[in-house]
Protein backbone atom coordinates (compact mmCIF):
# COMPACT_ATOMS: atom_id res chain seq x y z
CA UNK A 1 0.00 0.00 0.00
CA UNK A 2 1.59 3.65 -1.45
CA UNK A 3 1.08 6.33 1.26
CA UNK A 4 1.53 9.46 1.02
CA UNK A 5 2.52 12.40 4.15
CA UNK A 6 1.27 15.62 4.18
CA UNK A 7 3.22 18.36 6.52
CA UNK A 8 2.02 21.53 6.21
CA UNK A 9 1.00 24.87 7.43
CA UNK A 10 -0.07 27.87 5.44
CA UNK A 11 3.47 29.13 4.19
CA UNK A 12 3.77 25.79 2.83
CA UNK A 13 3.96 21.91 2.62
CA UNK A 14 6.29 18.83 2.23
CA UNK A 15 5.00 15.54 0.84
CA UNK A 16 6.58 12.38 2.61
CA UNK A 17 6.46 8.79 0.95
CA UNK A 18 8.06 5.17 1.57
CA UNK A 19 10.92 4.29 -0.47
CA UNK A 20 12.92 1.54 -0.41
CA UNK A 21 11.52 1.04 3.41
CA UNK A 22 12.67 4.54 4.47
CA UNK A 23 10.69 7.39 4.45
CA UNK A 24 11.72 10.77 2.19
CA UNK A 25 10.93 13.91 1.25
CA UNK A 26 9.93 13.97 -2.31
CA UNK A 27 8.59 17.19 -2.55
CA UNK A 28 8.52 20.80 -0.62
CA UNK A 29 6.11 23.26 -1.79
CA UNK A 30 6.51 26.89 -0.44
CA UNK A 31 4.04 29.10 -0.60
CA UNK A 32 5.20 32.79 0.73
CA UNK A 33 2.21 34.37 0.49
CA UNK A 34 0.81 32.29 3.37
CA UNK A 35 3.76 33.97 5.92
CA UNK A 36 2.68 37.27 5.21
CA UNK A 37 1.75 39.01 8.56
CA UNK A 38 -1.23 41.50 9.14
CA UNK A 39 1.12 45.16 8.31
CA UNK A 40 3.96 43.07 6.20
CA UNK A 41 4.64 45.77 3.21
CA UNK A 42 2.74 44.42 0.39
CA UNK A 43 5.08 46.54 -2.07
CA UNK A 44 8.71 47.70 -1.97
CA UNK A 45 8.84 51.19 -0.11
CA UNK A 46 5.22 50.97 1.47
CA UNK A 47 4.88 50.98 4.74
CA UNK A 48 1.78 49.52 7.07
CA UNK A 49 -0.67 46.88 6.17
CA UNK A 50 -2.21 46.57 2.58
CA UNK A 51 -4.63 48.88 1.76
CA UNK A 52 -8.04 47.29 2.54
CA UNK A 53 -11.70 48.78 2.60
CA UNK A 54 -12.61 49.54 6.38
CA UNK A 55 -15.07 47.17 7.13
CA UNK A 56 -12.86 43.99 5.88
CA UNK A 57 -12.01 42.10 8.78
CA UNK A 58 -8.67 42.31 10.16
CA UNK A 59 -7.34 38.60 9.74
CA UNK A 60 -9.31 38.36 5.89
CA UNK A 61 -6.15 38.55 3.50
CA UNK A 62 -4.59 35.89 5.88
CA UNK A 63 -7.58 33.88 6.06
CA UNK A 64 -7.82 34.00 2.11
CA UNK A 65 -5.03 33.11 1.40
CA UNK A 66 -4.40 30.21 3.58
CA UNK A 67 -7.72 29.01 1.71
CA UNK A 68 -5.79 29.69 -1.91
CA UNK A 69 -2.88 27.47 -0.70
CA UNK A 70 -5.34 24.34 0.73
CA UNK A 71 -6.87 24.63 -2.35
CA UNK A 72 -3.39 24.24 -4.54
CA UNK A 73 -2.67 21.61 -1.93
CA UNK A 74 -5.89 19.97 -2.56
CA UNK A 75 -5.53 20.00 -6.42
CA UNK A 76 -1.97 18.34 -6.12
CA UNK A 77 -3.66 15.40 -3.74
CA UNK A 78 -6.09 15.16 -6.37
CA UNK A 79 -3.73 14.53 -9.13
CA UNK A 80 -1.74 11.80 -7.54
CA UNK A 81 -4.77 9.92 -6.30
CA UNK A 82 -5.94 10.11 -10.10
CA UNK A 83 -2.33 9.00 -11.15
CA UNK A 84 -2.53 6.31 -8.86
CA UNK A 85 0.51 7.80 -6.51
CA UNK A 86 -0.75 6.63 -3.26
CA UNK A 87 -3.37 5.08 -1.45
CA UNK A 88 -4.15 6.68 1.47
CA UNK A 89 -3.09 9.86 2.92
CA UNK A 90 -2.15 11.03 6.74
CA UNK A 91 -2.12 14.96 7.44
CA UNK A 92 -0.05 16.55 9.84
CA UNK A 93 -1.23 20.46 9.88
CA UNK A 94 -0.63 23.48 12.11
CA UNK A 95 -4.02 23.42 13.68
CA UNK A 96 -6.07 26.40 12.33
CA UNK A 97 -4.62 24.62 8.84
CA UNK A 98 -5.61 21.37 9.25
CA UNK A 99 -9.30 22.48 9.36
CA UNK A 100 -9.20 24.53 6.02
CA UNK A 101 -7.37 21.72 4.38
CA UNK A 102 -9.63 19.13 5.39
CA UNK A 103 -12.62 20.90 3.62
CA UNK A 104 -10.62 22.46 0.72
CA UNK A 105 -10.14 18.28 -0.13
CA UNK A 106 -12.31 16.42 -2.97
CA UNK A 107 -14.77 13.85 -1.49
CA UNK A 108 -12.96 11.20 -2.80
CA UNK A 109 -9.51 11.91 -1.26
CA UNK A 110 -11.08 13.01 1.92
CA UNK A 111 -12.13 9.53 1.97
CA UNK A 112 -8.13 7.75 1.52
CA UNK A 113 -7.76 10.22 4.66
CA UNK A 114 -6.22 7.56 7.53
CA UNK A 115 -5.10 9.78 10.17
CA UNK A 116 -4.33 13.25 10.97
CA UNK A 117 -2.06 15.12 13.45
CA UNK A 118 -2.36 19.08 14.30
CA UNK A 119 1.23 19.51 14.89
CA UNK A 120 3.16 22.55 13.08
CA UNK A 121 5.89 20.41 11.85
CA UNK A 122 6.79 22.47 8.72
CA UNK A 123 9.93 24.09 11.07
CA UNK A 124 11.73 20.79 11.50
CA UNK A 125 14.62 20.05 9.41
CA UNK A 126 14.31 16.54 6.83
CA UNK A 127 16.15 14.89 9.17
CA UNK A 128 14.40 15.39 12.06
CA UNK A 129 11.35 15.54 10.33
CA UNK A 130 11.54 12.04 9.69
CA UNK A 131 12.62 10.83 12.81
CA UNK A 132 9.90 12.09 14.44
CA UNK A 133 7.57 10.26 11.60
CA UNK A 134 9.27 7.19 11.81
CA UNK A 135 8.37 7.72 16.02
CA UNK A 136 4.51 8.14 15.14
């Protein structure tokens, strides 16, 4: 049975698989945008938090764009379960993530969904990445 590990948090994601009876990395997917902080500059020179109207809520451009990135992440979980790339899936999300990616996901790969963990691993190096997987 081909599993597949999800990491991730909304700055971004690494995809874990058996191979050869060890686990790897086989892909890291950053996604910047997601790290952005409420009063980041949103261009060169500018000061202070993007221009928004008034009555947006404060945490909105976050919260959107956390929902952009479980969506990509969604899409590429999609395309390996249709390419036959695993069959079944654990997630291990930053909390607040874990909830957004579970409903940004597809019926059908919801459903290869054998665990989850709402850990904010996406700090850890590979190596101990790993060795705390291969602990789990």
């Amino acid at each position: 049975m081909k599993t597949w590990i999800v990491i991730a948090h909304r700055g971004g994601a690494r995809l874990v698989d058996e191979h050869d009876d060890k686990l790897r990395v086989f892909e890291n997917i950053d996604f910047p945008e997601g790290r952005l902080r409420e009063g980041t500059p949103s261009e060169p020179g500018r000061r202070g938090p993007p221009s928004r109207p008034s009555s947006e809520p404060r945490d909105s451009q976050r919260s959107h764009m956390t929902s952009v990135f479980a969506g990509q992440l969604s899409d590429k979980l999609q395309k390996g379960r249709n390419a036959g790339s695993y069959d079944e899936l654990f997630l291990i999300a930053a909390p607040r993530f874990l909830g957004v990616l579970r409903q940004a996901l597809d019926t059908t790969t919801a459903t290869m969904v054998r665990g989850t963990l709402d850990k904010d691993y996406c700090g850890l190096s590979d190596h101990e990445l790993l060795k705390r997987l291969e602990k789990l």
